[in-house]
N, C-alpha and C. Protein backbone atom coordinates (compact mmCIF):
# COMPACT_ATOMS: atom_id res chain seq x y z
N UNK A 1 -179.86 1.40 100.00
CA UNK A 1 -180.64 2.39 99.28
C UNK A 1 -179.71 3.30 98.49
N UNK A 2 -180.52 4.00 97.64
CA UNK A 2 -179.35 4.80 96.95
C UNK A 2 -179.47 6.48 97.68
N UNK A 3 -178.66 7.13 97.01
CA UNK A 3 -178.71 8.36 97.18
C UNK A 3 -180.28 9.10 97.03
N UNK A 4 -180.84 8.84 95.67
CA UNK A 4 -181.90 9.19 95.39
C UNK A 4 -183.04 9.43 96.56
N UNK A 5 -182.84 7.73 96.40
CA UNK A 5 -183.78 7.16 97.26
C UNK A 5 -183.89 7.69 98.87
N UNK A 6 -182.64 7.80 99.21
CA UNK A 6 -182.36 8.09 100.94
C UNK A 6 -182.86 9.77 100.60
N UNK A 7 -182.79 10.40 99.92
CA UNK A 7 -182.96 12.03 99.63
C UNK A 7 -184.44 12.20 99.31
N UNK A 8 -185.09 11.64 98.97
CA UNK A 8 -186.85 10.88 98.30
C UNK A 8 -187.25 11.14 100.17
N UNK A 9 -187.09 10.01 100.58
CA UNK A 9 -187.59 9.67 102.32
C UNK A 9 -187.30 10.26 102.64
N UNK A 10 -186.18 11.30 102.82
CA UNK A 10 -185.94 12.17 103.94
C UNK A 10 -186.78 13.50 103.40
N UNK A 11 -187.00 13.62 102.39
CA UNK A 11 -188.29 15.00 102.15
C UNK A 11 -189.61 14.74 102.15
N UNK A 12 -189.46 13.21 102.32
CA UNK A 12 -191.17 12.92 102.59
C UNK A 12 -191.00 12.90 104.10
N UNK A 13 -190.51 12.58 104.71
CA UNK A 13 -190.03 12.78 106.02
C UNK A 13 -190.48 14.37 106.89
N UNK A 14 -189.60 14.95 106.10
CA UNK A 14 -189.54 16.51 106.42
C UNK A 14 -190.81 17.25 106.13
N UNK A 15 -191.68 16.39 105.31
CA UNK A 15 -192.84 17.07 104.94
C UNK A 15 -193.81 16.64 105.76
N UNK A 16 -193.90 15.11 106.12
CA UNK A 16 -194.87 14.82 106.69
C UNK A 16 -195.10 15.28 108.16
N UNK A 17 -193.35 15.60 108.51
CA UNK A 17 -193.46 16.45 110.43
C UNK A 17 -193.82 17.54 109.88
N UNK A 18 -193.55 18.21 108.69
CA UNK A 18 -194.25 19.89 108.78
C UNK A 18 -195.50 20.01 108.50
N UNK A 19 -196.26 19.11 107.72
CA UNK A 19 -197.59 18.78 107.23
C UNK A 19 -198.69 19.17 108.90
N UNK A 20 -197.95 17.96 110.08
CA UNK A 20 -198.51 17.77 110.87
C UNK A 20 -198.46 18.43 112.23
N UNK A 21 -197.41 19.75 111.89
CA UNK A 21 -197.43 20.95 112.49
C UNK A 21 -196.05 21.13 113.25
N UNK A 22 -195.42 19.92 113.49
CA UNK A 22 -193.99 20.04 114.55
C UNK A 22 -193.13 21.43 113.48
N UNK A 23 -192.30 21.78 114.35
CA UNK A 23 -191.37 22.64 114.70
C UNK A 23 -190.09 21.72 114.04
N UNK A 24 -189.31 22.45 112.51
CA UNK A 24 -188.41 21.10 112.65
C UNK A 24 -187.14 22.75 112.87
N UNK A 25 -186.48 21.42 113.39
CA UNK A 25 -184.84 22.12 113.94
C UNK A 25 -183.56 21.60 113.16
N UNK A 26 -182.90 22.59 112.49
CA UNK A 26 -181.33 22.34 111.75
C UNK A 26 -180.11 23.39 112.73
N UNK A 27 -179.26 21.84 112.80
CA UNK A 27 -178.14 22.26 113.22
C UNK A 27 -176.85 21.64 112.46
N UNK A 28 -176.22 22.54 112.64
CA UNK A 28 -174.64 22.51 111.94
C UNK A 28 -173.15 23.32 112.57
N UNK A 29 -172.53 22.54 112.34
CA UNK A 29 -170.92 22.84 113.19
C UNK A 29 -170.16 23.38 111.76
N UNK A 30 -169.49 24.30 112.01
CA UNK A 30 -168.37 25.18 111.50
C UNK A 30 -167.60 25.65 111.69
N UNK A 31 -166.55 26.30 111.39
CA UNK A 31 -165.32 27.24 111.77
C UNK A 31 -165.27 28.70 111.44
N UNK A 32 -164.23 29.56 112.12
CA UNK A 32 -163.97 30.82 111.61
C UNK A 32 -162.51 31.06 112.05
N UNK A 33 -161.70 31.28 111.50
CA UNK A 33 -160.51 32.76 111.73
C UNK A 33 -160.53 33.71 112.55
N UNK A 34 -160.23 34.25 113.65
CA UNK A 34 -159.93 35.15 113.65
C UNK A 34 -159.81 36.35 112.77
N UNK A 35 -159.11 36.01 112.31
CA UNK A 35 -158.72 38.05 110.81
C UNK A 35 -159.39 37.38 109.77
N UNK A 36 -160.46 36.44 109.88
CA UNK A 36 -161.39 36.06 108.49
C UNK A 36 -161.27 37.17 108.07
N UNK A 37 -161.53 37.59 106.80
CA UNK A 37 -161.47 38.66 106.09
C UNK A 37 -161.94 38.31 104.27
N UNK A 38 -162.67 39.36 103.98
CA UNK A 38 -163.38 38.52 102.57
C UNK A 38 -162.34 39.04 101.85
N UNK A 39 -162.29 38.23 100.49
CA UNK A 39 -160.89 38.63 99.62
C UNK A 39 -161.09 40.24 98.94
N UNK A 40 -162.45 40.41 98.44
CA UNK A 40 -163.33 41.10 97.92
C UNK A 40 -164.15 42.11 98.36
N UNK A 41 -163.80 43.35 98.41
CA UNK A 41 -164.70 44.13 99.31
C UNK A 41 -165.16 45.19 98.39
N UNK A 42 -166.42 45.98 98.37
CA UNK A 42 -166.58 46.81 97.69
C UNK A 42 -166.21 48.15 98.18
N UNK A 43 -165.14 48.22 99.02
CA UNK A 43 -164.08 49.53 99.42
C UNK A 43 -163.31 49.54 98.00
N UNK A 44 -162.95 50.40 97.75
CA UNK A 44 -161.75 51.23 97.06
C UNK A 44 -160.88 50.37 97.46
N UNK A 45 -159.80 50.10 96.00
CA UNK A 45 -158.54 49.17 96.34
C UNK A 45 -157.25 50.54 96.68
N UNK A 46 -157.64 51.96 96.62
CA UNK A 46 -156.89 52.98 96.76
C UNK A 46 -156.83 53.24 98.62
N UNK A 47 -155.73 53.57 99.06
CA UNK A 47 -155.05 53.70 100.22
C UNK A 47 -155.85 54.63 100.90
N UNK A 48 -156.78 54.54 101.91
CA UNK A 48 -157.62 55.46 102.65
C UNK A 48 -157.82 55.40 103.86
N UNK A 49 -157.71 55.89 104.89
CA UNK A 49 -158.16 56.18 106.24
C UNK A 49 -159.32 55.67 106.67
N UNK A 50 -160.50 55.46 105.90
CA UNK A 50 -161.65 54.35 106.44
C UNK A 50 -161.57 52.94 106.02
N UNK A 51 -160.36 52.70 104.90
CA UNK A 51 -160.87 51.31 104.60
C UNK A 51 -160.13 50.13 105.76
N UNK A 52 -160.34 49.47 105.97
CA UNK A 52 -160.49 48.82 106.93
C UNK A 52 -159.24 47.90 106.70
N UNK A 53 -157.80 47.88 107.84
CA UNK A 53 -156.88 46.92 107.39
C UNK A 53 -157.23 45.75 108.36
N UNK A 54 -157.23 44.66 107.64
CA UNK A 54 -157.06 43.56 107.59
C UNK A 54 -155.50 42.77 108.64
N UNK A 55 -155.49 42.43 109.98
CA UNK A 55 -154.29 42.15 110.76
C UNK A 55 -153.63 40.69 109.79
N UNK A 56 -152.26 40.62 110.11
CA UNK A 56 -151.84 39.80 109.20
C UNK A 56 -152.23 38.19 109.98
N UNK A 57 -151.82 37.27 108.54
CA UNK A 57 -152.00 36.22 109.86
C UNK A 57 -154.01 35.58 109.24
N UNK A 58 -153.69 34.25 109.94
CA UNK A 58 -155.38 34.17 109.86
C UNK A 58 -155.85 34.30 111.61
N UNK A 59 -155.06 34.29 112.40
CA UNK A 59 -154.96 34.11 113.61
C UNK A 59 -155.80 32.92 114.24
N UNK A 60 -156.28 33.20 115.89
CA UNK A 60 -157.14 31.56 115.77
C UNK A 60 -158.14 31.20 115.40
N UNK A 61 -158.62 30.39 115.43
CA UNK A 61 -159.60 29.61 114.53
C UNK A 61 -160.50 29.13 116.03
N UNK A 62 -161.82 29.50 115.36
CA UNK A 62 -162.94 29.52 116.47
C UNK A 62 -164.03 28.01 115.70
N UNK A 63 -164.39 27.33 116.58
CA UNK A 63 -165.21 26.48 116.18
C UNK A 63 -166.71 26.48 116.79
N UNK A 64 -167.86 26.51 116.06
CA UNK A 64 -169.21 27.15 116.26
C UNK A 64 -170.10 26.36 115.94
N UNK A 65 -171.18 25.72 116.98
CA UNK A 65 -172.05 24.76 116.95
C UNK A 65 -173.41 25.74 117.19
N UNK A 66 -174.78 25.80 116.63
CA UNK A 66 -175.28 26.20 116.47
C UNK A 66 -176.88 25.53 116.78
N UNK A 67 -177.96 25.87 116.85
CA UNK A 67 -179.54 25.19 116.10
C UNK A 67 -180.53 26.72 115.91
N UNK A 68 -181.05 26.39 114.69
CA UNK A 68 -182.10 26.68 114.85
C UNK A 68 -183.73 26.16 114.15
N UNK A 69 -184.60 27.05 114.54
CA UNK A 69 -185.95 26.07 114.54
C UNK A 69 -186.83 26.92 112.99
N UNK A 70 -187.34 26.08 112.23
CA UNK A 70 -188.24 26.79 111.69
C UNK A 70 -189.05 28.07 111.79
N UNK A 71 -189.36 27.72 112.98
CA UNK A 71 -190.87 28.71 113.35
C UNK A 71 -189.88 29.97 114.00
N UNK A 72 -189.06 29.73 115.10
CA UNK A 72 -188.67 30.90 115.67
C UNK A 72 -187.22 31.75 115.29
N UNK A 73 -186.31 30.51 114.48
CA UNK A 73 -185.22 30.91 114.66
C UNK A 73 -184.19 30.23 115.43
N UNK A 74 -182.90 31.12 115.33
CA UNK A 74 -181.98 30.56 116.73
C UNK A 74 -182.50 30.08 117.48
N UNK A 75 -181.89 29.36 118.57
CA UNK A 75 -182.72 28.44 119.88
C UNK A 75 -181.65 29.78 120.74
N UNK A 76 -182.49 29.85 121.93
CA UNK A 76 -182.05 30.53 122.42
C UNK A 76 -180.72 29.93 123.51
N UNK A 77 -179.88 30.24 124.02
CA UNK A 77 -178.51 29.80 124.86
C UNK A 77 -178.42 28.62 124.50
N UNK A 78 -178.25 28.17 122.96
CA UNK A 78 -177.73 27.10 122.21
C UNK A 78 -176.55 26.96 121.74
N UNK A 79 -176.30 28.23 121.61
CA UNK A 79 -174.52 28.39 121.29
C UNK A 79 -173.79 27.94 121.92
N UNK A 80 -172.59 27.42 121.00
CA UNK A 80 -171.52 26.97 121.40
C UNK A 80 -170.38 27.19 120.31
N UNK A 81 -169.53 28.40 121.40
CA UNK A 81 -168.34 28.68 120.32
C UNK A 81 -167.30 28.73 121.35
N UNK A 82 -166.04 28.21 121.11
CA UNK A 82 -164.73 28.03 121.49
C UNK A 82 -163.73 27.75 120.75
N UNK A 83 -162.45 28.85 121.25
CA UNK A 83 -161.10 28.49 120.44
C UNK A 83 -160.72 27.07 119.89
N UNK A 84 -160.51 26.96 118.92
CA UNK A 84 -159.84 25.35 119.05
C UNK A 84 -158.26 25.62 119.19
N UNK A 85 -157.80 24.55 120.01
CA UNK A 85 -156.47 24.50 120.45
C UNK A 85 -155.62 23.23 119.77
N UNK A 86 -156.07 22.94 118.33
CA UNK A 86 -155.15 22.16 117.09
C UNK A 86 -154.43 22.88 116.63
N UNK A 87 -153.30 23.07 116.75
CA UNK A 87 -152.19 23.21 116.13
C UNK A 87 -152.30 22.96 114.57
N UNK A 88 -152.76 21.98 114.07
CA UNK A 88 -152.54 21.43 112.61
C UNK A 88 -154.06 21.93 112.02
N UNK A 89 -154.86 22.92 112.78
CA UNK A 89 -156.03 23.06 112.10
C UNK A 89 -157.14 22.13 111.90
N UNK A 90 -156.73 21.14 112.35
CA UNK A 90 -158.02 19.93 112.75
C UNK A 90 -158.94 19.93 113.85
N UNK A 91 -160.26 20.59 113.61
CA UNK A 91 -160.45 20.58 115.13
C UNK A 91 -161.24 19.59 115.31
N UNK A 92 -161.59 19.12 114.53
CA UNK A 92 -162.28 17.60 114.95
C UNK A 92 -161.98 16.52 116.19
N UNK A 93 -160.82 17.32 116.73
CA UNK A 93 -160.22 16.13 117.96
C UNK A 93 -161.19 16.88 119.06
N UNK A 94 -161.25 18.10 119.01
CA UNK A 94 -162.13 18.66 119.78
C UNK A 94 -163.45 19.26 119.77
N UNK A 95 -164.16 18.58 118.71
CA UNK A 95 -165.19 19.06 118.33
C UNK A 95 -165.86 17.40 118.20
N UNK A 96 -165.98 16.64 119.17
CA UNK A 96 -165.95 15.10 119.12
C UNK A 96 -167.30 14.34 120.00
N UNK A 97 -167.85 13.59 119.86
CA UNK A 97 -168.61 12.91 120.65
C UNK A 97 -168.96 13.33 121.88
N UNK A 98 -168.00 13.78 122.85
CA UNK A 98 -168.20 14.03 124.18
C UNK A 98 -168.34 15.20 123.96
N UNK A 99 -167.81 15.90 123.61
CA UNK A 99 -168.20 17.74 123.57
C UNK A 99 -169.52 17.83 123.04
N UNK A 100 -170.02 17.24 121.73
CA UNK A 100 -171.55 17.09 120.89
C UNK A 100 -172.00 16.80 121.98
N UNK A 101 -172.12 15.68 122.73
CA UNK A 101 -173.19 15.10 123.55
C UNK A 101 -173.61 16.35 124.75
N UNK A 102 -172.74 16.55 125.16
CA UNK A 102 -172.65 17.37 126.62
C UNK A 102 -173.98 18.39 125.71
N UNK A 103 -173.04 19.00 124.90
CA UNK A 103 -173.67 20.61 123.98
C UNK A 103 -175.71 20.11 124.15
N UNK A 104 -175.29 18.92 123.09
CA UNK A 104 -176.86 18.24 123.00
C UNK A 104 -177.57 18.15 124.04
N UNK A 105 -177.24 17.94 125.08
CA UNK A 105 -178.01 17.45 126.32
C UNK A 105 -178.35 18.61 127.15
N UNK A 106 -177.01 19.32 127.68
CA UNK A 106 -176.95 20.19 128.46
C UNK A 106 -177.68 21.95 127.84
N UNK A 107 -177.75 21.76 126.19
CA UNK A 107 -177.85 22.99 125.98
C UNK A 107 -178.85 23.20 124.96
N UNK A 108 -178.99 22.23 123.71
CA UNK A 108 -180.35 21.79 122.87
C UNK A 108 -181.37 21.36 123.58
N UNK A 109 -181.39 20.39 124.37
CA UNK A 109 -182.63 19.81 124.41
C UNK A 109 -182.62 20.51 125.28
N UNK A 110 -182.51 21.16 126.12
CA UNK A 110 -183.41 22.53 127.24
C UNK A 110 -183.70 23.35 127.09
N UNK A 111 -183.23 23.80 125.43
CA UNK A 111 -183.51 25.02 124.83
C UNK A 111 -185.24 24.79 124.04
N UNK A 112 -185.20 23.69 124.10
CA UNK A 112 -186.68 23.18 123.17
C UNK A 112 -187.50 23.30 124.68
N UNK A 113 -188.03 22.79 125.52
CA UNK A 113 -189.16 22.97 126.12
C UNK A 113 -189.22 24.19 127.35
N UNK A 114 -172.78 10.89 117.89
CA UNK A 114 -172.94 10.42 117.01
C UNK A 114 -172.45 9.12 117.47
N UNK A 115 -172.66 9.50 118.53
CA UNK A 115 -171.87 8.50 119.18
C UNK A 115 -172.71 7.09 119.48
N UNK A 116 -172.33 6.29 118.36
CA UNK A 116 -173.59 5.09 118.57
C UNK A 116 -172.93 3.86 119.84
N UNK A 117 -174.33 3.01 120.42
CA UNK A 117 -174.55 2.71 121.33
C UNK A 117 -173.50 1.01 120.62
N UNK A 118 -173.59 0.08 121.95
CA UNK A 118 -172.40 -0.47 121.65
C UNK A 118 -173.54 -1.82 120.81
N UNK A 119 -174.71 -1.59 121.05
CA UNK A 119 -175.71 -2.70 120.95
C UNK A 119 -175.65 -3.05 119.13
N UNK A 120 -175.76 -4.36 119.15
CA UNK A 120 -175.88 -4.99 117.44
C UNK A 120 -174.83 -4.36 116.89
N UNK A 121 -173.46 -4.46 117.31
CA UNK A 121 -172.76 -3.32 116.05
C UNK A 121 -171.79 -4.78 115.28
N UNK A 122 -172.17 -4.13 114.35
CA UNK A 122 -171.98 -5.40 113.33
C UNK A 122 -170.20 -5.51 112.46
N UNK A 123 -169.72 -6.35 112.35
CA UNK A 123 -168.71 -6.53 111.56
C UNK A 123 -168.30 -5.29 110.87
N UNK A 124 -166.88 -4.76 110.70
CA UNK A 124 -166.78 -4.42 109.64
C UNK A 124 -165.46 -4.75 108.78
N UNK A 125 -164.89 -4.02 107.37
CA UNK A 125 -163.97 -5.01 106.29
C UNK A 125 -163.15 -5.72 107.21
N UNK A 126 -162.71 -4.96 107.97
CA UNK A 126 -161.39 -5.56 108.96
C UNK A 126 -161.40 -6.51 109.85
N UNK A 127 -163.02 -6.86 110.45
CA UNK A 127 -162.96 -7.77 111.08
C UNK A 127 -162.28 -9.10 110.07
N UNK A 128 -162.03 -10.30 111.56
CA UNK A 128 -161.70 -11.33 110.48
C UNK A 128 -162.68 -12.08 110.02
N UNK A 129 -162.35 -13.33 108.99
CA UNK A 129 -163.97 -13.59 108.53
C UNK A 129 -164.10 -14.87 109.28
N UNK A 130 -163.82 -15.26 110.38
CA UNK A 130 -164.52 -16.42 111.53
C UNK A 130 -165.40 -15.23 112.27
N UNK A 131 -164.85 -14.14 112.51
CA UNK A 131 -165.79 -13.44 113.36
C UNK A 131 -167.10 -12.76 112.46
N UNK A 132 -167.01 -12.77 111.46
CA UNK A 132 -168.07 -12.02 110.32
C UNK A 132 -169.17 -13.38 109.96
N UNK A 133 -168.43 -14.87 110.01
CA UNK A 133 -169.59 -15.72 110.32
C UNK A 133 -170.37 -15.98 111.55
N UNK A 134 -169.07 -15.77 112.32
CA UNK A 134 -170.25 -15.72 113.62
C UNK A 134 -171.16 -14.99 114.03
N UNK A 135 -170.56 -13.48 113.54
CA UNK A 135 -172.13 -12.81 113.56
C UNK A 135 -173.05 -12.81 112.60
N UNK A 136 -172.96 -13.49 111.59
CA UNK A 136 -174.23 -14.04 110.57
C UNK A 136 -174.71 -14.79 111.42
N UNK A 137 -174.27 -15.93 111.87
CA UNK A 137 -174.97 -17.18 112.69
C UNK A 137 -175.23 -17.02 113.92
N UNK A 138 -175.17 -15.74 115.10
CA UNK A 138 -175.45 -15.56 115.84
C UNK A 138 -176.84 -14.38 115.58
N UNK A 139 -177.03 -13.78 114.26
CA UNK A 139 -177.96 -13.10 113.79
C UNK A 139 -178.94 -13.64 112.85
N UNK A 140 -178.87 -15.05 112.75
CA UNK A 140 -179.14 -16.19 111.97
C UNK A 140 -179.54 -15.55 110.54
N UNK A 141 -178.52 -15.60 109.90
CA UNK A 141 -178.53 -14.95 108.25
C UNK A 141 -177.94 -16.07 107.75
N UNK A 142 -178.39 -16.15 106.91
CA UNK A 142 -177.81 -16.98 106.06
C UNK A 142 -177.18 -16.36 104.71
N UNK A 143 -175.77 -17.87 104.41
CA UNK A 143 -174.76 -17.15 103.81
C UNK A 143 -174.42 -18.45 102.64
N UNK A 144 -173.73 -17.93 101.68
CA UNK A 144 -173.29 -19.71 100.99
C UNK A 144 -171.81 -20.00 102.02
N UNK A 145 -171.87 -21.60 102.25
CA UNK A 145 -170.46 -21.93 102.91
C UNK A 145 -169.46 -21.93 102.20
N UNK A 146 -169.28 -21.51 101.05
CA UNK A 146 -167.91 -21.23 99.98
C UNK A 146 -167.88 -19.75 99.71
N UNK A 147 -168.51 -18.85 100.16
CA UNK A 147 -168.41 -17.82 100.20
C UNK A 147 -167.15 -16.72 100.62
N UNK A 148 -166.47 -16.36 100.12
CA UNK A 148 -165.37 -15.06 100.32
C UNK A 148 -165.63 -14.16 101.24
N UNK A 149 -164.24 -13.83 101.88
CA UNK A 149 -164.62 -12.34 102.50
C UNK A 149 -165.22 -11.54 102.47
N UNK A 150 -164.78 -10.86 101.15
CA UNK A 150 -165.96 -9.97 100.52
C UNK A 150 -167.70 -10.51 100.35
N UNK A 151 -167.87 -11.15 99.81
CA UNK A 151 -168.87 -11.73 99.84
C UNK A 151 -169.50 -11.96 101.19
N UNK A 152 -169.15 -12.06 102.29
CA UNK A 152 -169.81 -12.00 103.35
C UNK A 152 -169.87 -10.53 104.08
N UNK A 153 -169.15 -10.09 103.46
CA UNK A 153 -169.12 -8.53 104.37
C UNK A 153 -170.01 -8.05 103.51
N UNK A 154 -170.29 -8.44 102.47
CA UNK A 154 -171.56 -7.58 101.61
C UNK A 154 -172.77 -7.83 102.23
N UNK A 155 -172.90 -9.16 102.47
CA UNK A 155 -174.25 -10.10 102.76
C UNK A 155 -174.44 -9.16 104.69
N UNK A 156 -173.32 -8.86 105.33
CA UNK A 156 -173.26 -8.09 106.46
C UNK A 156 -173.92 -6.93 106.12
N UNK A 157 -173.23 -6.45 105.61
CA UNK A 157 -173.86 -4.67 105.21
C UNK A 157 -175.25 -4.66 104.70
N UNK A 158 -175.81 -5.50 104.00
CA UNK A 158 -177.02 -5.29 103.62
C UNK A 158 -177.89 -5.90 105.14
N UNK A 159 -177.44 -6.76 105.78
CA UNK A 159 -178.25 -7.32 106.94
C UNK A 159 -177.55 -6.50 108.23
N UNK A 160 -176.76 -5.20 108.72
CA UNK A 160 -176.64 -4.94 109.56
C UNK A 160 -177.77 -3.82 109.76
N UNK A 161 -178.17 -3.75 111.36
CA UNK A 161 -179.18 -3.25 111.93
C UNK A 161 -178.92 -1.85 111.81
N UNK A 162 -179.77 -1.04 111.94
CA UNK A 162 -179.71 0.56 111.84
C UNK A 162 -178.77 1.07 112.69
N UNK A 163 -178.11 1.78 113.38
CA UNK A 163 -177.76 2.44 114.39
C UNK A 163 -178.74 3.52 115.29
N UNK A 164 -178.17 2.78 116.42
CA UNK A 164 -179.21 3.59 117.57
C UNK A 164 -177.81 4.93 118.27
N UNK A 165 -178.52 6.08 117.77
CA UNK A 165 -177.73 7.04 118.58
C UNK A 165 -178.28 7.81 120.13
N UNK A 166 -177.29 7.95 120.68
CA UNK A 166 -177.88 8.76 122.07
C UNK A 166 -178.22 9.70 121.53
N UNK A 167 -177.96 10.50 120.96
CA UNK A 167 -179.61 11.47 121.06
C UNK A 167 -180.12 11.42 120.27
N UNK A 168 -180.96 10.28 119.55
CA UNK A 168 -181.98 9.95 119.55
C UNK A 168 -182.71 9.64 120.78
N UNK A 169 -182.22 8.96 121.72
CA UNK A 169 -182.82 8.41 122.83
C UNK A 169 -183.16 9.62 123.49
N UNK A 170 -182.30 10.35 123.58
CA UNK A 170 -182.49 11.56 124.84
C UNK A 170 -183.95 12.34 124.10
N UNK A 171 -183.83 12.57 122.56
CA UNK A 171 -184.75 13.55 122.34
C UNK A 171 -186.09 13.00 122.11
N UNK A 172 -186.04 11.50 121.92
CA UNK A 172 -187.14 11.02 122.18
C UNK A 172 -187.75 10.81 123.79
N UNK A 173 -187.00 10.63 124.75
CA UNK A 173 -187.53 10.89 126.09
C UNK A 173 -187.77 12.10 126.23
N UNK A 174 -187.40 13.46 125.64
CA UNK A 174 -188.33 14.67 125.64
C UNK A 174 -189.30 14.78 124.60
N UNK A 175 -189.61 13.77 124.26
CA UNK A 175 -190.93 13.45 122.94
C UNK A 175 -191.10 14.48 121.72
N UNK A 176 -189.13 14.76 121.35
CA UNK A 176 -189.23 14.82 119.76
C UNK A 176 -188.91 13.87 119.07
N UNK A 177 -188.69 13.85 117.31
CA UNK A 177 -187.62 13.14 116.70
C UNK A 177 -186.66 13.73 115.88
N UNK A 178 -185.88 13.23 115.64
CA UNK A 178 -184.37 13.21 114.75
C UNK A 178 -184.64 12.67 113.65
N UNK A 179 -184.39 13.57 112.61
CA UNK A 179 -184.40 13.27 111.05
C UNK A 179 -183.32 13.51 110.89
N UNK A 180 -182.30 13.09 110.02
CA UNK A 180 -181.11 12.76 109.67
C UNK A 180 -180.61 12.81 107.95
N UNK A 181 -180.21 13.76 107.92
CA UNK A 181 -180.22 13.89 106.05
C UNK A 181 -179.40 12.97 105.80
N UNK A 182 -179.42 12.18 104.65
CA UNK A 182 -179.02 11.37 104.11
C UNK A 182 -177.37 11.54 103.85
N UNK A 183 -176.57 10.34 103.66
CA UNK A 183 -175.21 10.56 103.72
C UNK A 183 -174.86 11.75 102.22
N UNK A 184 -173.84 12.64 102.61
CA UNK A 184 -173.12 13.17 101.25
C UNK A 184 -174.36 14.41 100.95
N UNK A 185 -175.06 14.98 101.85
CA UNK A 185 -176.00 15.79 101.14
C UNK A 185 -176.38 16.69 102.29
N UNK A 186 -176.76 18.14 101.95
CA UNK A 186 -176.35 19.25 102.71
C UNK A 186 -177.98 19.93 102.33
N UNK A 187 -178.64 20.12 103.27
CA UNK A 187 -179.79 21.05 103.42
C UNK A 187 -179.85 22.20 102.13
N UNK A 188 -180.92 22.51 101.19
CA UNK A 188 -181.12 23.88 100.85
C UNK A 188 -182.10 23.88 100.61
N UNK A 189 -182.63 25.36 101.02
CA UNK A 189 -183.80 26.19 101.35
C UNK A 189 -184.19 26.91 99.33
N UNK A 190 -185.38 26.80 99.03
CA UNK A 190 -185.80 27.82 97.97
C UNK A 190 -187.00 28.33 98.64
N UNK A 191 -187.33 29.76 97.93
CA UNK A 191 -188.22 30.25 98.04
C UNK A 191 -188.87 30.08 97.08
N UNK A 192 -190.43 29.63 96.62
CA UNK A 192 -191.16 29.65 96.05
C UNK A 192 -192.37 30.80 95.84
């Protein structure tokens, strides 16, 4: 699908759970500084006793997982904020699958009432291409037998199965669903 298209379904999507009354929920992970500090302040750039100094340094860097719901807001004891302890400013080593999941389980879905599963996971460029036919022919797709690498990893990608994530599963055993914005594209709100 294209961009368009995946951005099309996911607002008919979003419309048809709000149409039909559900509660939809956005969440998002971010960072902060310590001595964050805006570059720009509407204080006086002149030397004064209230304006506020700024410690040097960005100091540490806090990483902040969040939800909230349409109707109410924040979810309540959904938060999740902790130092990150990267050195190189990456906190992605710790902001990972097992930390998401725990957060998700233990702290989203109890507040309401990426890690995909190992099932159908299909080829990818790197596999080699005896193993990229065998999973055509064990998924019975058909392919041309003079066909290229490339050429079969295409014919893969268009025939590999969706991905099933754990929480999907989990939030469907508490009988919500997961809408998923489309790759490369970031939520915004207008007022009308």
């Amino acid at each position: 699908m294209s961009v368009v298209a995946d951005r099309c379904d996911y607002l008919r999507s979003i419309n048809w759970y709000h149409n039909l009354g559900f509660d939809i929920v956005y969440l998002d992970e971010t960072w902060v500084n310590q001595n964050h500090t805006s570059k720009y302040t509407w204080i006086s750039n002149t030397p004064h006793e209230l304006n506020p100094v700024a410690p040097p340094g960005k100091g540490q860097r806090f990483v902040m997982l969040h939800a909230a719901c349409t109707r109410t807001g924040l979810i309540p004891c959904c938060d999740l904020v902790f130092k990150a302890n990267s050195s190189d400013g990456d906190y992605d080593k710790e902001m990972n699958g097992d930390c998401y999941l725990h957060w998700f389980e233990h702290q989203l879905l109890p507040g309401f009432n990426n890690p995909q599963t190992k099932e159908s996971i299909a080829p990818n460029s790197n596999t080699l291409k005896a193993d990229m036919i065998k999973w055509l022919n064990d998924n019975n797709i058909a392919f041309p037998n003079n066909a290229l690498k490339p050429e079969i990893y295409q014919i893969i990608k268009r025939n590999k199965p969706k991905p099933i994530y754990k929480t999907d599963v989990m939030t469907e055993l508490h009988g919500h669903v997961v809408l998923r914005l489309p790759e490369r594209q970031c939520e915004t709100f207008m007022e009308q």
